[in-house]
C-alpha atoms as a PDB file:
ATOM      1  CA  UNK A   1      26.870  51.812 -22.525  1.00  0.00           C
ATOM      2  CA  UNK A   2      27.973  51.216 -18.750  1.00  0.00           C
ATOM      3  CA  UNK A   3      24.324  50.531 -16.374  1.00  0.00           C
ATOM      4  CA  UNK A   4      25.085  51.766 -13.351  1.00  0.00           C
ATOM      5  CA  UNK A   5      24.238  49.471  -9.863  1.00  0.00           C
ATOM      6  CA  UNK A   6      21.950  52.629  -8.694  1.00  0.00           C
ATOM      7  CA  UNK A   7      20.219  52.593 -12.469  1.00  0.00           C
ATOM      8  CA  UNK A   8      19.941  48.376 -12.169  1.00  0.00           C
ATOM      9  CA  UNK A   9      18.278  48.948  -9.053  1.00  0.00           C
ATOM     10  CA  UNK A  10      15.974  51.842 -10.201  1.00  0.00           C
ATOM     11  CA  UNK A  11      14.551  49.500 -13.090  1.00  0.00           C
ATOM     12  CA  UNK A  12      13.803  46.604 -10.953  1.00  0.00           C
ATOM     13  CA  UNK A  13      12.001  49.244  -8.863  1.00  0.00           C
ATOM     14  CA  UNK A  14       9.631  50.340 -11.448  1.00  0.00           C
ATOM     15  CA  UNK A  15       9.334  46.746 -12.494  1.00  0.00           C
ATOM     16  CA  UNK A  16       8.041  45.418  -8.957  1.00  0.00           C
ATOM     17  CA  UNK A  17       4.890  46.833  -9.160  1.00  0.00           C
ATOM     18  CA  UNK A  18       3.777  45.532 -12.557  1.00  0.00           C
ATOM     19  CA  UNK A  19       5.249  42.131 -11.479  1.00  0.00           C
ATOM     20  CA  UNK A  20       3.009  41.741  -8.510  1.00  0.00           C
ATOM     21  CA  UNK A  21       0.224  43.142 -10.637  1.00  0.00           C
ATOM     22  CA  UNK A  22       0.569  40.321 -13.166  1.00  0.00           C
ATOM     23  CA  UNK A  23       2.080  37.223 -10.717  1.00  0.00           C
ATOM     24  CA  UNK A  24      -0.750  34.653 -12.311  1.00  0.00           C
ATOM     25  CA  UNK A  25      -2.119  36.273 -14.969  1.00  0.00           C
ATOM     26  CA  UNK A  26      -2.571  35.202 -18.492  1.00  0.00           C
ATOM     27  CA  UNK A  27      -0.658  36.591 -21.236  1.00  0.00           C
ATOM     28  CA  UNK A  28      -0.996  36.035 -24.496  1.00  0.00           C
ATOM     29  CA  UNK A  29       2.016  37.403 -27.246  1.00  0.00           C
ATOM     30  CA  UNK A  30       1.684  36.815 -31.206  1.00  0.00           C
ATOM     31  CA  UNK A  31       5.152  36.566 -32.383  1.00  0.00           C
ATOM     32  CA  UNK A  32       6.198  37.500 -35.779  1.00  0.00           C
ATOM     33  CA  UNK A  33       7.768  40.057 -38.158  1.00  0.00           C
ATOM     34  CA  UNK A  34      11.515  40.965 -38.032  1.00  0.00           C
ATOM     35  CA  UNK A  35      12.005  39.507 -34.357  1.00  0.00           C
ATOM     36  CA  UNK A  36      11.036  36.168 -35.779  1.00  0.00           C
ATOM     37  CA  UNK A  37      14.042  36.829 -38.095  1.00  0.00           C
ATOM     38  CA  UNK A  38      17.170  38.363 -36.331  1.00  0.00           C
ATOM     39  CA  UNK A  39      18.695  35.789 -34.118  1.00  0.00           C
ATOM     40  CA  UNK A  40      19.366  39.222 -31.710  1.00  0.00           C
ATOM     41  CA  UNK A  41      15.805  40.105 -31.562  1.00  0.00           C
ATOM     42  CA  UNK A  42      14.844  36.159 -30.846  1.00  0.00           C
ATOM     43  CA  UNK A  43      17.336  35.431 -28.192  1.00  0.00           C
ATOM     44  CA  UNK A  44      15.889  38.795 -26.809  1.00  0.00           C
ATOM     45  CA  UNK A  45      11.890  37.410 -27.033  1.00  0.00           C
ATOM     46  CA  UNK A  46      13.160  34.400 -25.804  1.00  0.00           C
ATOM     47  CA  UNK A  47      14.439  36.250 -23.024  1.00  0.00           C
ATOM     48  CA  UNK A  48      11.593  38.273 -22.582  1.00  0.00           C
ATOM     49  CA  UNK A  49       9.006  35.122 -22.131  1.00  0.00           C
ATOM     50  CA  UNK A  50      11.179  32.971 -19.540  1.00  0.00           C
ATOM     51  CA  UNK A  51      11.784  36.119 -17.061  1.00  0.00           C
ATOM     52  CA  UNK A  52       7.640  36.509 -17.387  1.00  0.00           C
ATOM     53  CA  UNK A  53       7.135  32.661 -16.622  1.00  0.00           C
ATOM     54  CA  UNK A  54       9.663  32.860 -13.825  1.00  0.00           C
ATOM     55  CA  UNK A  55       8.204  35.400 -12.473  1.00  0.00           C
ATOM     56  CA  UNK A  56       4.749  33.621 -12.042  1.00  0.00           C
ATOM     57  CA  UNK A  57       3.112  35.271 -15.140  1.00  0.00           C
ATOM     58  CA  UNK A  58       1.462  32.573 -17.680  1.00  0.00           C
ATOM     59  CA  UNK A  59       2.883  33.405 -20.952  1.00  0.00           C
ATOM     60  CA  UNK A  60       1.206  31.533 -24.343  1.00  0.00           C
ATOM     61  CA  UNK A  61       3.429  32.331 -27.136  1.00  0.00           C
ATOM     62  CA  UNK A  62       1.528  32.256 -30.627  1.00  0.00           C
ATOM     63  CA  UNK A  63       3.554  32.330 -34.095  1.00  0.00           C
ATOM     64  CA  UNK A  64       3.192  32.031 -38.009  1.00  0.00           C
ATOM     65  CA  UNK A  65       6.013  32.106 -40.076  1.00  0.00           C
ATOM     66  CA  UNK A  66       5.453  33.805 -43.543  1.00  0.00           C
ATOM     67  CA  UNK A  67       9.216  34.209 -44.680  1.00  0.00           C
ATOM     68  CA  UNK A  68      10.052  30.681 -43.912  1.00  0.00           C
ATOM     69  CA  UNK A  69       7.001  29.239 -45.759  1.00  0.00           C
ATOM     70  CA  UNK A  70       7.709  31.245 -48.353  1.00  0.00           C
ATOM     71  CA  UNK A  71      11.306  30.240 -48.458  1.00  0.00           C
ATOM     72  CA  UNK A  72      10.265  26.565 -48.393  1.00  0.00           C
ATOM     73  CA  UNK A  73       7.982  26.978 -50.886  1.00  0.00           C
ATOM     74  CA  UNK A  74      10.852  28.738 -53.578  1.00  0.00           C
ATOM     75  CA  UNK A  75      12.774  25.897 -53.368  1.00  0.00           C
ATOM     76  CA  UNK A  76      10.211  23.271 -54.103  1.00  0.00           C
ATOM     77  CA  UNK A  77       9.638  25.483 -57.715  1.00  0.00           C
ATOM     78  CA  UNK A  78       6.355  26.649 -56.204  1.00  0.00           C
ATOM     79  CA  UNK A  79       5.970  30.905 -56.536  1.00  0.00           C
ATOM     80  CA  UNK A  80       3.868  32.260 -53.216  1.00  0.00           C
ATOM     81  CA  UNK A  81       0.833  33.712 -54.602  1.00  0.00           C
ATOM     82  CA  UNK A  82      -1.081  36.623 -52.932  1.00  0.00           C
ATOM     83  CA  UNK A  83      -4.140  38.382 -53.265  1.00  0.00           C
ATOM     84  CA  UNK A  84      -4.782  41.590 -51.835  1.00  0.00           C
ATOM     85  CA  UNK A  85      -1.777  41.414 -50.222  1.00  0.00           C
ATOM     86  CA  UNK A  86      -3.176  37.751 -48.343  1.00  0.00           C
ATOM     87  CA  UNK A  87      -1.896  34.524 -48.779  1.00  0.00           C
ATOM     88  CA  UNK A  88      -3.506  32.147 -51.433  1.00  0.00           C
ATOM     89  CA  UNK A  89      -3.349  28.575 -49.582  1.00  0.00           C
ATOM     90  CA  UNK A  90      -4.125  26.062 -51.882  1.00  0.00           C
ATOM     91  CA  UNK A  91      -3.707  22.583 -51.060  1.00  0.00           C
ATOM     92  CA  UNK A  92      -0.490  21.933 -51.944  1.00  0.00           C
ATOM     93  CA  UNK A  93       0.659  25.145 -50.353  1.00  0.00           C
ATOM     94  CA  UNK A  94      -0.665  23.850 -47.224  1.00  0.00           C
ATOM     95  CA  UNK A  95       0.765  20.844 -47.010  1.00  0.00           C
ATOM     96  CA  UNK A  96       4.067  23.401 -46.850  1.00  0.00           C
ATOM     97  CA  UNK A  97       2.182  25.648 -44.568  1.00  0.00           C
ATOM     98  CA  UNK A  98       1.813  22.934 -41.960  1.00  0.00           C
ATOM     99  CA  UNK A  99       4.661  21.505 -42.368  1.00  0.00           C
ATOM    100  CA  UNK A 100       7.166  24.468 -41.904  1.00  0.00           C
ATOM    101  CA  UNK A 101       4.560  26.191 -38.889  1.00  0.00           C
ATOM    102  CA  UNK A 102       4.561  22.791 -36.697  1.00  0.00           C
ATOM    103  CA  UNK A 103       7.693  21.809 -37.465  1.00  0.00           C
ATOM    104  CA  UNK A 104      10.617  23.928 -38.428  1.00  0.00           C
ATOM    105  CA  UNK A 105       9.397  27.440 -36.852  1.00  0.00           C
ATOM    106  CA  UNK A 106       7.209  25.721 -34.071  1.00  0.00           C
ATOM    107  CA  UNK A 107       9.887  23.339 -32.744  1.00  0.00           C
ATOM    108  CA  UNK A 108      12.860  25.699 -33.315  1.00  0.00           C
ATOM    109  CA  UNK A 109      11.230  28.355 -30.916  1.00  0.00           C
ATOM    110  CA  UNK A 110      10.535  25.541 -28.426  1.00  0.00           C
ATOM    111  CA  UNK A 111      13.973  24.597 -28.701  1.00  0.00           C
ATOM    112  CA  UNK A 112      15.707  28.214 -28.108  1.00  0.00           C
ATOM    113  CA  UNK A 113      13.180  28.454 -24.852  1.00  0.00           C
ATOM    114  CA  UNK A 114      14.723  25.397 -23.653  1.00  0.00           C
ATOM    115  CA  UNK A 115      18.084  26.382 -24.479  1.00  0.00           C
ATOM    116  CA  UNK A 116      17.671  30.297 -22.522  1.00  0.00           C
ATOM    117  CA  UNK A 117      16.195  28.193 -19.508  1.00  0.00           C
ATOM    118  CA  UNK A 118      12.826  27.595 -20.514  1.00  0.00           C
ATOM    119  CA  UNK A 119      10.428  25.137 -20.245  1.00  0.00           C
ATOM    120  CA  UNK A 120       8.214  24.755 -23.090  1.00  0.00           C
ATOM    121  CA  UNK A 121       6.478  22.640 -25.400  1.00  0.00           C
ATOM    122  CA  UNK A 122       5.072  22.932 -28.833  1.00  0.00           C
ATOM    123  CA  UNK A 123       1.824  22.610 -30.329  1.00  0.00           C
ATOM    124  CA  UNK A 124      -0.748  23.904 -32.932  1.00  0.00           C
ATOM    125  CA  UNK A 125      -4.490  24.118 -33.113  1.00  0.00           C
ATOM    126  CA  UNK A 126      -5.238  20.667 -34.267  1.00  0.00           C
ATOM    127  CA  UNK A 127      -3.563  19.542 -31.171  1.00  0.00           C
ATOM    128  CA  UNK A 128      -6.601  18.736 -28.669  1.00  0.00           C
ATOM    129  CA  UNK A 129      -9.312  20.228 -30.731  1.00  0.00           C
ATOM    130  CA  UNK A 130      -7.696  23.598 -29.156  1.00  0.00           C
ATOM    131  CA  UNK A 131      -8.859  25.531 -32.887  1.00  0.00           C
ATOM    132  CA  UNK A 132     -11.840  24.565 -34.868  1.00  0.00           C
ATOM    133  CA  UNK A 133     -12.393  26.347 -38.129  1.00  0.00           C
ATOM    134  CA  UNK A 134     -14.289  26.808 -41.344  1.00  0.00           C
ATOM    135  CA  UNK A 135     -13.238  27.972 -44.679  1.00  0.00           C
ATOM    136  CA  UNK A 136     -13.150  31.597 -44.236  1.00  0.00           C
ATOM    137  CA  UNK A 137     -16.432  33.294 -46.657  1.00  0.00           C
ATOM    138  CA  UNK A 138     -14.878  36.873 -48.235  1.00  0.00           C
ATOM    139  CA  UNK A 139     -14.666  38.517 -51.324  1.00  0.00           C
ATOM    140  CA  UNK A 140     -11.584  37.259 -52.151  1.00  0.00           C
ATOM    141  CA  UNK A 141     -11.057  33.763 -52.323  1.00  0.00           C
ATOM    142  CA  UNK A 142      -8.171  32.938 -50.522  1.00  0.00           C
ATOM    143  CA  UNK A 143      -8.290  29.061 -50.628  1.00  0.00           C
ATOM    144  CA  UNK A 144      -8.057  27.253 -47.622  1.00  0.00           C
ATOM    145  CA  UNK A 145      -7.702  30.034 -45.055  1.00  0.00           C
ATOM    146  CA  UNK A 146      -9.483  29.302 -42.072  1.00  0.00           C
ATOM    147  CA  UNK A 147     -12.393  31.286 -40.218  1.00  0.00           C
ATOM    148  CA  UNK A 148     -12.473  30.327 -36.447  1.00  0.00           C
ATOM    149  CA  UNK A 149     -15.130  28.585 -35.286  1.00  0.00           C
ATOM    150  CA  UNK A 150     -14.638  27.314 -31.744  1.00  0.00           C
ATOM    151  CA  UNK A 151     -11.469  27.543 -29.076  1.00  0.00           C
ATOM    152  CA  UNK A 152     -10.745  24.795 -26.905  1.00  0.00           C
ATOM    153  CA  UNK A 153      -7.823  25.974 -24.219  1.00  0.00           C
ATOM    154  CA  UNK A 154      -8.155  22.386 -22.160  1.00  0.00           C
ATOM    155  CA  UNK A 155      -4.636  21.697 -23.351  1.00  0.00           C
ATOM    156  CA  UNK A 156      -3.640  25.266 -22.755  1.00  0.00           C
ATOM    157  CA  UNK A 157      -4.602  25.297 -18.764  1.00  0.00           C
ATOM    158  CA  UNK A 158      -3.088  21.887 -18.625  1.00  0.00           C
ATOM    159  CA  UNK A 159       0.303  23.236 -20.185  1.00  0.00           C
ATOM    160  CA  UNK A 160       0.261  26.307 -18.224  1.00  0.00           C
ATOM    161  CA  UNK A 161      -0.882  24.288 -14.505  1.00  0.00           C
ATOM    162  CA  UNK A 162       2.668  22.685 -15.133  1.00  0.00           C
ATOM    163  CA  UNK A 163       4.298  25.301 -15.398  1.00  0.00           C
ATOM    164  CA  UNK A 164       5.019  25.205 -19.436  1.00  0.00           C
ATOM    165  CA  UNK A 165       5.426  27.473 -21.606  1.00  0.00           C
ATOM    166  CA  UNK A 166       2.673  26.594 -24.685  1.00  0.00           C
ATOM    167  CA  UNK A 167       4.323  27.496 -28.102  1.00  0.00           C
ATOM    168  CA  UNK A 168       1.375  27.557 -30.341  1.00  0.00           C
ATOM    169  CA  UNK A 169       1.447  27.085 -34.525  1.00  0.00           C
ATOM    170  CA  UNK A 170      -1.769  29.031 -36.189  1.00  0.00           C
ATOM    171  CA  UNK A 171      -3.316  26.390 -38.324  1.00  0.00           C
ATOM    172  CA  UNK A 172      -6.713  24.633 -37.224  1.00  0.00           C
ATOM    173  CA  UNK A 173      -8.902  21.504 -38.221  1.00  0.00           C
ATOM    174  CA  UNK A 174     -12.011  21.674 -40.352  1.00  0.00           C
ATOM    175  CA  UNK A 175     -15.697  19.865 -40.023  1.00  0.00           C
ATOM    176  CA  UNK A 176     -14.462  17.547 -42.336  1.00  0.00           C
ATOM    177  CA  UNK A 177     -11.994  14.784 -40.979  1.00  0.00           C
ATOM    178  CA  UNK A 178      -8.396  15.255 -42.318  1.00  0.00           C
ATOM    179  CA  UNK A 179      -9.767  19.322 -43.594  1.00  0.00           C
ATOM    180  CA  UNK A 180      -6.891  21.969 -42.077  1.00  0.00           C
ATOM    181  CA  UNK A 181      -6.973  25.361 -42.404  1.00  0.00           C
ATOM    182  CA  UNK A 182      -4.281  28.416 -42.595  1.00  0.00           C
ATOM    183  CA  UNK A 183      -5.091  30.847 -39.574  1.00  0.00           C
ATOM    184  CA  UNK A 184      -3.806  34.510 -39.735  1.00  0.00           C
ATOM    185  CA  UNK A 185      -2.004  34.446 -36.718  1.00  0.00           C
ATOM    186  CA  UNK A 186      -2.659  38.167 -34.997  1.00  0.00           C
ATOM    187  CA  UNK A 187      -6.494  36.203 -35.096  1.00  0.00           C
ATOM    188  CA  UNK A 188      -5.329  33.048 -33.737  1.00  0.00           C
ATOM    189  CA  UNK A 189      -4.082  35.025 -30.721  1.00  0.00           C
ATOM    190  CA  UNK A 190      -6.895  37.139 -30.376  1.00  0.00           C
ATOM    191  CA  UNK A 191      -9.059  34.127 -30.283  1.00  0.00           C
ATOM    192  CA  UNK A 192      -6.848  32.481 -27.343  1.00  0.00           C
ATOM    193  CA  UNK A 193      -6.909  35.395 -25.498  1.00  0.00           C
ATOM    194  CA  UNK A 194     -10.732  36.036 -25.365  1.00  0.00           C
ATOM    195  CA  UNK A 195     -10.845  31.976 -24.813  1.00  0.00           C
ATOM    196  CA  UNK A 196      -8.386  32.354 -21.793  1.00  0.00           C
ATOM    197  CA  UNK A 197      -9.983  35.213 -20.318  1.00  0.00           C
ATOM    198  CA  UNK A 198      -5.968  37.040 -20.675  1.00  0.00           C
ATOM    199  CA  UNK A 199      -5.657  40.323 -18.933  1.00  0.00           C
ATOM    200  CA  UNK A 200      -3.564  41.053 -21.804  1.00  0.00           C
ATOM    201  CA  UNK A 201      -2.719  40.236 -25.922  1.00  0.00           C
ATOM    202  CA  UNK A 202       0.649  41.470 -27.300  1.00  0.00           C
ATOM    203  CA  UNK A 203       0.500  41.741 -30.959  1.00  0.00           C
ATOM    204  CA  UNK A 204       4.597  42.134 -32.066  1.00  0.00           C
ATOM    205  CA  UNK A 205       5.026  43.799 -35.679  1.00  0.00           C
ATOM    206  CA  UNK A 206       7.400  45.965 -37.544  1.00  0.00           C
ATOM    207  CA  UNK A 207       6.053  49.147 -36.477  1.00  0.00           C
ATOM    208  CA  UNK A 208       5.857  51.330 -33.244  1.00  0.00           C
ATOM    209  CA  UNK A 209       2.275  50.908 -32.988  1.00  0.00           C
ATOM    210  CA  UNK A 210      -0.844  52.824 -34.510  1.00  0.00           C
ATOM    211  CA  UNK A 211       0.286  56.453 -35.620  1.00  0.00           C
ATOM    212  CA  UNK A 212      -1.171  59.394 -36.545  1.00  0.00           C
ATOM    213  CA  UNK A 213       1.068  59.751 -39.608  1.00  0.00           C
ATOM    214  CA  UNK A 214       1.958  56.863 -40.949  1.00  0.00           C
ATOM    215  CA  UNK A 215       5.322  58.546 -41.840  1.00  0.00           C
ATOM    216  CA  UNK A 216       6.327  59.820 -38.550  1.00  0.00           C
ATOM    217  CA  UNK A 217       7.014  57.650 -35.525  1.00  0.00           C
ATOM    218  CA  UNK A 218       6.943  60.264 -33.352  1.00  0.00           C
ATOM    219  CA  UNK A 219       3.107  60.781 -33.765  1.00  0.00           C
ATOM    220  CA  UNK A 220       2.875  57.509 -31.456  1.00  0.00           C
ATOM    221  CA  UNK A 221      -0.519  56.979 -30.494  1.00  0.00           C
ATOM    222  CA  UNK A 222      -0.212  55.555 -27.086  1.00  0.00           C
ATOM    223  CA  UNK A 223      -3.667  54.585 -25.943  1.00  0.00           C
ATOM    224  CA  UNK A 224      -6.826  54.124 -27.694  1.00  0.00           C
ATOM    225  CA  UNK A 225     -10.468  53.443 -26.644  1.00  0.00           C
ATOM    226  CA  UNK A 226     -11.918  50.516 -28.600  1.00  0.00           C
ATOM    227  CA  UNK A 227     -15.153  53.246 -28.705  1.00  0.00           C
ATOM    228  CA  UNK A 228     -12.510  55.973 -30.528  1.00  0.00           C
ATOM    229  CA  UNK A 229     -11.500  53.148 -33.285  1.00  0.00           C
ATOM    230  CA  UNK A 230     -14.576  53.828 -36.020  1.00  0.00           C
ATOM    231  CA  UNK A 231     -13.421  56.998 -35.911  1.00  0.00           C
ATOM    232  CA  UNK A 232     -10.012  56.718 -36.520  1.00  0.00           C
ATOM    233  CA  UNK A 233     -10.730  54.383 -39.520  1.00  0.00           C
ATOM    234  CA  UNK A 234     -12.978  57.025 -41.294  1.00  0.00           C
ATOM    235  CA  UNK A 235      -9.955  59.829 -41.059  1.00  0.00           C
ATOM    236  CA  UNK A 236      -7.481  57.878 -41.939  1.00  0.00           C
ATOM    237  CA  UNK A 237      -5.686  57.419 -39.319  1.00  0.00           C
ATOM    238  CA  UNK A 238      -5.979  53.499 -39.158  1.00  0.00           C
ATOM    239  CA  UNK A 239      -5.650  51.981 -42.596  1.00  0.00           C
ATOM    240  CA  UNK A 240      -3.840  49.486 -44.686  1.00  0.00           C
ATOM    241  CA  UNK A 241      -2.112  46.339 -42.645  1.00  0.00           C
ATOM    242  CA  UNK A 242      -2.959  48.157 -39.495  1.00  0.00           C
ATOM    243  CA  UNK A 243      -6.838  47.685 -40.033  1.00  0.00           C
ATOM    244  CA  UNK A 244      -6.817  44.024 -39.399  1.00  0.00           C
ATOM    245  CA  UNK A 245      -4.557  44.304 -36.655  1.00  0.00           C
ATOM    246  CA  UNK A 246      -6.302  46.840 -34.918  1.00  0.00           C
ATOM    247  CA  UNK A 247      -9.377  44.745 -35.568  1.00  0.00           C
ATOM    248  CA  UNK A 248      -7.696  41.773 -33.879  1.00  0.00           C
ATOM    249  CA  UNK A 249      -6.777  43.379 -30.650  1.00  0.00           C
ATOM    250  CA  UNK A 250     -10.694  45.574 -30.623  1.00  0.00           C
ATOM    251  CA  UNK A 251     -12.231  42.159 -30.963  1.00  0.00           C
ATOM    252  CA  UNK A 252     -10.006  40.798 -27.794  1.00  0.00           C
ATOM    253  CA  UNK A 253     -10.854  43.828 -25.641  1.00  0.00           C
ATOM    254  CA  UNK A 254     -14.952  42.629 -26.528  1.00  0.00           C
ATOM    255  CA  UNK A 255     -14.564  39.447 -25.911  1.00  0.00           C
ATOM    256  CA  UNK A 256     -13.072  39.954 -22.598  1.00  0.00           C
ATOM    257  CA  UNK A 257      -9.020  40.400 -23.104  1.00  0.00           C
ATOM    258  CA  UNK A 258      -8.685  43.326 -20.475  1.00  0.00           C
ATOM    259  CA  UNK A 259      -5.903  45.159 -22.667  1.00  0.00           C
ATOM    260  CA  UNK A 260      -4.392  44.667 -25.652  1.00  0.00           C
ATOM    261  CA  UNK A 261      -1.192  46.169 -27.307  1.00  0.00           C
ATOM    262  CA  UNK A 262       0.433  46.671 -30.616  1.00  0.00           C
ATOM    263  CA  UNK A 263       4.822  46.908 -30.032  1.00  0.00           C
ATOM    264  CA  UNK A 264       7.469  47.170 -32.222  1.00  0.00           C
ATOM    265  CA  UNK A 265       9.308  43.802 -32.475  1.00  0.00           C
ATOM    266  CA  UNK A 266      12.437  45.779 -33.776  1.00  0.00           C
ATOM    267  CA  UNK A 267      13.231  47.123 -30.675  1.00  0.00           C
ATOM    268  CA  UNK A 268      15.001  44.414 -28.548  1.00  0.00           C
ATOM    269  CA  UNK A 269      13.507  43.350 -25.113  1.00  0.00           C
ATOM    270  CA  UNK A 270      10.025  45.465 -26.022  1.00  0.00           C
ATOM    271  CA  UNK A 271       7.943  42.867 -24.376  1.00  0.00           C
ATOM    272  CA  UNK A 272       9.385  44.175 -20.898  1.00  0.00           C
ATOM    273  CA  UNK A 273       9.547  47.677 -22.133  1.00  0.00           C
ATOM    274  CA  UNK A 274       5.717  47.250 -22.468  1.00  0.00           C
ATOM    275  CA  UNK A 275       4.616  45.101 -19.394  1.00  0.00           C
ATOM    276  CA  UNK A 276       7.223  46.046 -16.513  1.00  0.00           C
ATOM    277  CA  UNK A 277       7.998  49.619 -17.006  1.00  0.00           C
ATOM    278  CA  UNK A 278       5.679  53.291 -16.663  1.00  0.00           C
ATOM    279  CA  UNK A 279       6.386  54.456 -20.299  1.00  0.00           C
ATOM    280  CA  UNK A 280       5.123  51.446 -22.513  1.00  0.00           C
ATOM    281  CA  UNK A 281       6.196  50.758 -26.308  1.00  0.00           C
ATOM    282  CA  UNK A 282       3.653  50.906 -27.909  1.00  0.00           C
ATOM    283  CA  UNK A 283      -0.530  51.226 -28.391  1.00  0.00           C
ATOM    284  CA  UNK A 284      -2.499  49.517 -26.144  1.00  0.00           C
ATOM    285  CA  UNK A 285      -6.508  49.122 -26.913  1.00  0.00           C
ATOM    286  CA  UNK A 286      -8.330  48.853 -23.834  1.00  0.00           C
END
């Protein structure tokens, strides 16, 4: 498809506004699902993040990396076990866990935000005391899976006052010296958010956000009131892997997150689709 000079023009138009709304705000976007796998949909993130830093918008990217640790963990002989659909993390599984978040998937996004023209820099919650945790109480034990405890952002501001991009793994140090936990990461960036005071969290999955059926995209809910959310969960409407999330980005909007938004990762460049134009993406909790 040909994009017209008039139709180039009419998009940085609409974008203007939002731009000068968000020139030195804090964003915070939880990368993951099927844009953490196509190399299309990552160049297009990638994209995404650098034209929001160079546009004077303070962008904290926050990541796990399920498919790779699983991967990793295949061909060491070891079988991923889950439990209610959750990761088990036992010790040995979080030796991988660490290993594969700070180093293959943490460093390799650093590296393709250098690459597009980025400056960035990677790090993970045991960097700086930024994410204290304890082993998470629930009725299924899920080994060493972290609850949050405390978030430090020192090392955030300082990243972000030079004008880096933080690129943030979702693991997180224990009580005990040498104890480190697996973070979900949708609650890792919830936590940053409400520690940064963001005006907004982007939560990126592998749907178009919270629908009414579950089976038709078209039934897009596009805004939701954290009030309207009990609700919603007693008819139905939020359920399964969208109750967490939901949770997540409810429990940034209390703690002080202005807005928060659930977009489709599928759909290449949906970060600006959300933040610089009048229709939006996705769901946004406020």
């Amino acid at each position: 498809m040909t994009v017209s000079t008039a139709d180039r023009a009419q998009v940085l138009t609409q974008a203007l506004p939002y731009i000068k709304q968000y020139a030195g705000k804090t964003v915070v976007i939880k990368y993951g699902g099927n844009a953490m796998i196509s190399d299309q949909l990552k160049s297009a993130v990638m994209e995404d993040i650098i034209l929001l830093s160079t546009v004077g918008i303070k962008v904290i990217l926050v990541h796990g990396g399920g498919p790779e640790i699983n991967d990793v963990l295949v061909k060491l002989g070891k079988q991923p076990k889950f439990i209610g659909g959750l990761r088990y993390t036992d010790e040995e599984t979080m030796e991988v866990v660490q290993m594969v978040l700070t180093g293959k998937v943490n460093k390799g996004l650093v590296q393709r935000l250098e690459q597009q023209g980025g400056t960035a820099v990677g790090l993970c919650g045991l960097d700086g005391g930024m994410i204290k945790a304890k082993k998470l109480q629930s009725a299924l034990d899920l080994g060493l899976v972290g609850d949050i405890t405390d978030v430090d952002v020192t090392l955030i501001h300082n990243c972000l006052d030079n004008g880096t991009i933080p690129v943030i793994a979702s693991i997180a140090a224990g009580d005990k010296d040498g104890d480190v936990f697996n973070i979900n990461a949708d609650i890792a960036a919830s936590r940053i958010a409400a520690a940064l005071s963001a005006e907004k969290l982007v939560l990126m999955t592998d749907v178009r956000g919270l629908l009414r059926d579950k089976d038709d995209e078209d039934t897009l809910i596009s805004v939701v009131h954290v009030s309207d959310v009990p609700s919603l969960k007693r008819n139905g409407t939020i359920r399964g892997g969208m109750i967490p999330k939901t949770d997540c980005c409810v429990e940034a909007v209390r703690r002080g997150v202005k807005r928060t938004h659930i977009i489709d990762g599928r759909i290449a460049h949906s970060i600006l689709i959300e933040m610089l134009t009048d229709e939006g993406i996705g769901t946004m909790f406020l």
